[in-house]
Protein backbone atom coordinates (compact mmCIF):
# COMPACT_ATOMS: atom_id res chain seq x y z
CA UNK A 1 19.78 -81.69 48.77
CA UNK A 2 20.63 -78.37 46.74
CA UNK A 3 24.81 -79.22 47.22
CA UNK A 4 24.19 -82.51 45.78
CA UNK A 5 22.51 -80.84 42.59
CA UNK A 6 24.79 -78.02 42.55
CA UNK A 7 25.97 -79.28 39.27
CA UNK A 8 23.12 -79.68 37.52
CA UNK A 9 21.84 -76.16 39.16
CA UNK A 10 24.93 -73.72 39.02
CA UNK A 11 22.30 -70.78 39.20
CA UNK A 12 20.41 -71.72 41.78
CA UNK A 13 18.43 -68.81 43.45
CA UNK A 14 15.80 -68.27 45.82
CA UNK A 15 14.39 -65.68 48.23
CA UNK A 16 13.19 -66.20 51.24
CA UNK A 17 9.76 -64.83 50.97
CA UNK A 18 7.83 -65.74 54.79
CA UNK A 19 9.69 -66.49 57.76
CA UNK A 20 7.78 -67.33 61.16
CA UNK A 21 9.35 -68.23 64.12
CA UNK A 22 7.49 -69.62 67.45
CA UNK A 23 10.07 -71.32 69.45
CA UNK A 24 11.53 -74.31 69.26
CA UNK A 25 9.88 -74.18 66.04
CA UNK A 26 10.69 -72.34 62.17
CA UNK A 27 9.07 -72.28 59.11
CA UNK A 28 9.64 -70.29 56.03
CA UNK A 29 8.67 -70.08 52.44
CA UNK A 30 10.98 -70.15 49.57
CA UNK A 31 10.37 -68.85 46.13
CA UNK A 32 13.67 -70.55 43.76
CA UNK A 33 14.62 -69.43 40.11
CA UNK A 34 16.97 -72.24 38.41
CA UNK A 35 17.38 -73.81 35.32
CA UNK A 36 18.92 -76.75 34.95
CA UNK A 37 21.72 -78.04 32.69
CA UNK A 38 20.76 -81.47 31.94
CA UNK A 39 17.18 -83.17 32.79
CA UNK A 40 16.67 -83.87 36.98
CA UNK A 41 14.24 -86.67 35.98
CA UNK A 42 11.21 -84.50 36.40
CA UNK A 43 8.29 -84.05 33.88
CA UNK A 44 8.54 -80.78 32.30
């Protein structure tokens, strides 16, 4: 998903903010900063 939008997010950012591991499974929660260049399609 975020290569296929890479042009319309060239500053893409984000920070991993939780990560929890209990094998075989992984979860983690992801703060981004972006602005876009033209509109995604998604109310503002």
């Amino acid at each position: 998903m975020l290569e296929a939008n890479y042009e319309q997010i060239p500053d893409l950012h984000f920070n991993i903010e939780l990560l929890a591991i209990d094998s075989p499974h992984v979860a983690c929660r992801l703060r981004l900063r972006l602005s876009s260049v033209k509109r995604c399609g998604y109310p503002r």
